[in-house]
Structure formats: structure tokens, C-alpha cells
Protein backbone atom coordinates (compact mmCIF):
# COMPACT_ATOMS: atom_id res chain seq x y z
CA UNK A 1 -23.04 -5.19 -9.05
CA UNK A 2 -21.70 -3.10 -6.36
CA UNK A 3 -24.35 -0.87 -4.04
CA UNK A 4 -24.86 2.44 -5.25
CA UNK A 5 -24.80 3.56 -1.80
CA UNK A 6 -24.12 2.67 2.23
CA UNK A 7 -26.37 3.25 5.40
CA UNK A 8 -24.56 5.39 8.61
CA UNK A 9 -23.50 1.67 9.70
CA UNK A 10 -22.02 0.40 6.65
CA UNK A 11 -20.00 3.69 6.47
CA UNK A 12 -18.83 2.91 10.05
CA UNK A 13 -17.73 -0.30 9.63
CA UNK A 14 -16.02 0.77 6.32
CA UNK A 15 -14.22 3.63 8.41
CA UNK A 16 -13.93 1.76 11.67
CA UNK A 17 -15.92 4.36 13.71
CA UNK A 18 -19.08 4.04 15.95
CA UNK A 19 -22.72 5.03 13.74
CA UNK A 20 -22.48 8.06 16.24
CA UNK A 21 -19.30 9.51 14.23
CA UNK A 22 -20.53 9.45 11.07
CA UNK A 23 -23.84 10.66 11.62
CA UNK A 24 -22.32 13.53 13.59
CA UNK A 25 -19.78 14.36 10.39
CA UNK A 26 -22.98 13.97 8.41
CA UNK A 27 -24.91 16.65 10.83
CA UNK A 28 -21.58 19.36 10.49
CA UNK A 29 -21.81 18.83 6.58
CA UNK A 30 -18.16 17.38 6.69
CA UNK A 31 -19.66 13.75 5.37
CA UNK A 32 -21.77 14.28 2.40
CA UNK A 33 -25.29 12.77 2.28
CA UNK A 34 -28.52 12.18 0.77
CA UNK A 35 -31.64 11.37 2.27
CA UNK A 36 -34.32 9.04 1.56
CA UNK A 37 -37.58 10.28 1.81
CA UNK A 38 -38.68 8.54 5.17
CA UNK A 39 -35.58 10.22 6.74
CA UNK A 40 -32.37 8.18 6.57
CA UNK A 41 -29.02 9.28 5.41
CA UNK A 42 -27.24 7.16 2.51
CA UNK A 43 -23.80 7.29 1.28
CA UNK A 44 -22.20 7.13 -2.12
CA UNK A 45 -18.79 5.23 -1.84
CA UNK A 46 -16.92 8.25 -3.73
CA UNK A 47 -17.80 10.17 -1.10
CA UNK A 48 -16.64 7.71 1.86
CA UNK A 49 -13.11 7.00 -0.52
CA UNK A 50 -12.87 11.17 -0.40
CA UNK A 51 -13.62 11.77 3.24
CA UNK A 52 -11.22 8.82 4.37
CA UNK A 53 -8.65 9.86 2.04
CA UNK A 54 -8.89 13.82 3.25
CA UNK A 55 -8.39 12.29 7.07
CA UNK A 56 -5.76 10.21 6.48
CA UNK A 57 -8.58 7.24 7.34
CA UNK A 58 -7.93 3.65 6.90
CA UNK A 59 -10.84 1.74 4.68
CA UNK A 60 -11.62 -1.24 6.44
CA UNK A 61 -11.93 -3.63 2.72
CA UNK A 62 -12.54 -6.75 3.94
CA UNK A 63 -9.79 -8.05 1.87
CA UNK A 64 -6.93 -8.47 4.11
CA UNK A 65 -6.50 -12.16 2.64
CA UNK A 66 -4.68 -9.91 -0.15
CA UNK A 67 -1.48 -8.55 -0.12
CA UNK A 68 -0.82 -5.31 -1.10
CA UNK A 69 2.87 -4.66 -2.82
CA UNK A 70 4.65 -1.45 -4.01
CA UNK A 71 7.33 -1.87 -6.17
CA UNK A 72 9.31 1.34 -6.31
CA UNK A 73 12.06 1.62 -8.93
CA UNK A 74 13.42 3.95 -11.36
CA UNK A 75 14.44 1.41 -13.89
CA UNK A 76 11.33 0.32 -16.01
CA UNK A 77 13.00 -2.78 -17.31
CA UNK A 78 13.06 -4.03 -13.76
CA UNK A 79 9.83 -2.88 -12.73
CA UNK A 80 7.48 -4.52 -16.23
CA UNK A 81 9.55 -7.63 -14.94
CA UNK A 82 8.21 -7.80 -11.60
CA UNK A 83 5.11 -6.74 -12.19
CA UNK A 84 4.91 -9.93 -15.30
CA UNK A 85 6.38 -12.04 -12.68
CA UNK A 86 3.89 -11.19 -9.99
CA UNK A 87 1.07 -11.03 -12.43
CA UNK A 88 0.81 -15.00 -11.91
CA UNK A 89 -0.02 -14.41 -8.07
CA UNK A 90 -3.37 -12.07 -9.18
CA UNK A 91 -5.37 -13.71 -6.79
CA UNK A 92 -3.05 -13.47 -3.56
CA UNK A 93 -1.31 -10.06 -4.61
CA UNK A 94 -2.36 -6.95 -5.91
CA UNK A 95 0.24 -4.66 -7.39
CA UNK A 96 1.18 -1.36 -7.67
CA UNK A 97 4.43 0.88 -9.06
CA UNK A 98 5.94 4.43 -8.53
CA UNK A 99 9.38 5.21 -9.89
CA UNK A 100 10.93 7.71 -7.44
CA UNK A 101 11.34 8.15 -3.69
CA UNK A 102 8.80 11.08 -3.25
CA UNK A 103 6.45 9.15 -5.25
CA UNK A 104 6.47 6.37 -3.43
CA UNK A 105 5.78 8.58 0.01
CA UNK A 106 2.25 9.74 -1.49
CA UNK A 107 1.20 6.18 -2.60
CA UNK A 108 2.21 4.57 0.77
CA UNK A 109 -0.97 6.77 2.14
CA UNK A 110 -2.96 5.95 -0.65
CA UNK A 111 -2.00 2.20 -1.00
CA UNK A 112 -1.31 1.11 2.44
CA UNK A 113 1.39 -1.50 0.97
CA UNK A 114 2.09 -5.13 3.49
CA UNK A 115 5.00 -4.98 1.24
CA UNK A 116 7.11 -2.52 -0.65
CA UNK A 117 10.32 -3.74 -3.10
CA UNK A 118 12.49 -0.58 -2.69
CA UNK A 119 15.56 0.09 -5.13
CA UNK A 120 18.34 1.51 -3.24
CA UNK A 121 19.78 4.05 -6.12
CA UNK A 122 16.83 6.67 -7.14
CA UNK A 123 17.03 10.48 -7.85
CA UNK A 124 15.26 12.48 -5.42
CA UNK A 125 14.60 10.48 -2.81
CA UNK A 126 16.80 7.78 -2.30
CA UNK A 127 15.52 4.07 -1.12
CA UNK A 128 17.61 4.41 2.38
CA UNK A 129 15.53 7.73 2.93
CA UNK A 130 12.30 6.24 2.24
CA UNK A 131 13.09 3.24 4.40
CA UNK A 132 13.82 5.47 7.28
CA UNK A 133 10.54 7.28 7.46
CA UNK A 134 9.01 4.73 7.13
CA UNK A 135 10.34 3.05 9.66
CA UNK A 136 10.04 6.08 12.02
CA UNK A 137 6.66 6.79 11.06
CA UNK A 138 3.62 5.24 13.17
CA UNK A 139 1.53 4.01 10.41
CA UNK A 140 3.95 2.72 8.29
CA UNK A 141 6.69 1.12 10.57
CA UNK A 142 4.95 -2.16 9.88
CA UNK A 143 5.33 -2.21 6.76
CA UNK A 144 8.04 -4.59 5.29
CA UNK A 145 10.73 -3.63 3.14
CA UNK A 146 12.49 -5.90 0.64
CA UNK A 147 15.65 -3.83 -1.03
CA UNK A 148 17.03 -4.25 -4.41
CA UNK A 149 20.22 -2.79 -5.21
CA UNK A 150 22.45 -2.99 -8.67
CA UNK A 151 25.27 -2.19 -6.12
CA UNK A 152 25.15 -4.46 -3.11
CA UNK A 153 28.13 -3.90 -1.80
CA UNK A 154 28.51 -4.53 1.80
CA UNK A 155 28.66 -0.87 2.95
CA UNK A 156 25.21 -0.57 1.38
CA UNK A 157 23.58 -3.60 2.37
CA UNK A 158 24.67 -3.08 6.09
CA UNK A 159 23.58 0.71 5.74
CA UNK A 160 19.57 -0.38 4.24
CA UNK A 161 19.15 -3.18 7.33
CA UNK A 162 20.28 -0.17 9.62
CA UNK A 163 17.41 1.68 8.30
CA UNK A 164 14.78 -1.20 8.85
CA UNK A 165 15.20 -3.50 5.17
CA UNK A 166 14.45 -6.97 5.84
CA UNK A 167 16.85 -8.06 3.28
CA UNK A 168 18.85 -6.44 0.45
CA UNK A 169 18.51 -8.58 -2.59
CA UNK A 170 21.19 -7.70 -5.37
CA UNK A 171 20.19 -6.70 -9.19
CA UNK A 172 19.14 -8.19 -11.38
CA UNK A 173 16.73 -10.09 -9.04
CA UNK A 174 16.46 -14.11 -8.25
CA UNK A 175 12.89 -14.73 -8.97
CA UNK A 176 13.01 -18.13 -6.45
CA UNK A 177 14.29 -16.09 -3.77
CA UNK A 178 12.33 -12.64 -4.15
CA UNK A 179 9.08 -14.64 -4.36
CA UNK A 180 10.22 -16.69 -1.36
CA UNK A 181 10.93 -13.83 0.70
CA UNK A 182 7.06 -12.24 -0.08
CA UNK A 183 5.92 -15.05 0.89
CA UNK A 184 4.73 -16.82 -2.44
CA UNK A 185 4.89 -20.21 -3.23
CA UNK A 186 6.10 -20.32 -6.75
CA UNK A 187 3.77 -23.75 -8.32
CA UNK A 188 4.70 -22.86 -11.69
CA UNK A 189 8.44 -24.26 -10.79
CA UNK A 190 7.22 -27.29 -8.92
């Protein structure tokens, strides 16, 4: 069962601070807590998600072992087949989907993704937008980006490595090679 609440350091090593910060957002009311009756601030872990999320704060989880993967695609088809596909990775991956450009902006902040599959062709925003902020923001530069396109031609596949893609893999998707350029070994197939 999870704890119901955190000390000052617990928060701090969730938020990557020193003690000293939180206590000090506790004092100016900006961090909400409660205090025991001999004194001590505790923290429910709503509250830490809330504050974090309001800063633009990285959590520090713990799980880093995990990798974190946005699929972002307009065409559901595609998208219920990688998620099925990726489904059989549940203990190295966790998974989550947006279906437009703009979308896909506010769940980057949310998420943090290691890895995002971007479709090229989306209203809105289009994938070679996306990959350009995020290629020219600080926080997300790192942040790989595997295309998918339904029309690779070479005009677009030159255009999406200008704008920081890793690769451009064409529609409909090889399973083998997607899941060898994640990073997945595929033991299913062997």
C-alpha cells in the first residue's frame, strides 16, 4: 500500500530540491501541508503531483529502468495496433497516446516521453512542427523521435531528419524494425 503521506525530505528527493526549499514553499503557503501534532509537516502525494505539475517540476520516480513512449497519431487503427503490439513489453515500457499535434505538446510536459512515435500527416499541428520544438526546446531536445509516415517519400523523409527524427519509418509499420529501433528485443519471434 502506498504512504498516505511524505516528510519535507521525501518531498525533496521526489522534487530534486534541498529540505530547505520545500519547507520554505511550505512556510509561504505555496506547498500545502499538515502537521502532526509534535510539529512536523507531512505531505499528501496529490499535493506534491499538483505543485510539480504547476512549476513545470520534474518527479524524480525512481523508475527510470522504464521507458516512457508517446505514440501520437491521428489514425486509431494504427495507434490500438501499437499500443497491442507494445502491450507485450508492460514491464520495460509504459505507454501512452494523443491523436493530434497540439495534443501531443501538453502531454510531453505531463508525460516526459524517452520516446515519442510521431505520424508525419496530422491536422493542426503537423508531426514536422512538433519535431521542431521539440528539438529547439531545452527540456525536450532529448527526447527521441521515431516518424511514421503513410507518405515517405524522399522529400518528406529528408525534411523530418532535418527537424531532428531519428528515422522515418513508412506506413503501415514493420513491427521487427519499429521494435528494434525502441530498443526492444522482440522474444516472442525468437
Amino acid at each position: 500500500m502506498p504512504k498516505s503521506y511524505l516528510t519535507p525530505n521525501e518531498v525533496a528527493e521526489l522534487l530534486m530540491v534541498s529540505p530547505t526549499a520545500v519547507r520554505q514553499w511550505a512556510e509561504k503557503g505555496e506547498l500545502k501541508a499538515l502537521t502532526t501534532p509534535g510539529g512536523h509537516r507531512r505531505f499528501l502525494p496529490g499535493e506534491i503531483e499538483r505543485f510539480a505539475q504547476e512549476r513545470g517540476l520534474t518527479l524524480n520516480s525512481g523508475n527510470d529502468d522504464v521507458l516512457r513512449l508517446l505514440i501520437v497519431d491521428d489514425d486509431e487503427q494504427l495507434v490500438r495496433y501499437l499500443v497491442k503490439l507494445l502491450e507485450g513489453f508492460q514491464d520495460q515500457v509504459i505507454i501512452e497516446t494523443v491523436n493530434d499535434g497540439f495534443a501531443a505538446g501538453l502531454k510531453v510536459r505531463e508525460f516526459e516521453p524517452h520516446i515519442i512515435l510521431l505520424d508525419l500527416m496530422m491536422p493542426g499541428l503537423d508531426g514536422f512542427q512538433v519535431c521542431r520544438m521539440l528539438k529547439e526546446g531545452n527540456n525536450t531536445q532529448a527526447i527521441r523521435v521515431i516518424a511514421m509516415t503513410g507518405y515517405p517519400s524522399e522529400e518528406n523523409v529528408e525534411k523530418i531528419l532535418a527537424a531532428g527524427a531519428e528515422i522515418c519509418l513508412p506506413k503501415p509499420i514493420d513491427a521487427q524494425r519499429l521494435l528494434k529501433h525502441i530498443g526492444l528485443n522482440d522474444a516472442r519471434s525468437a
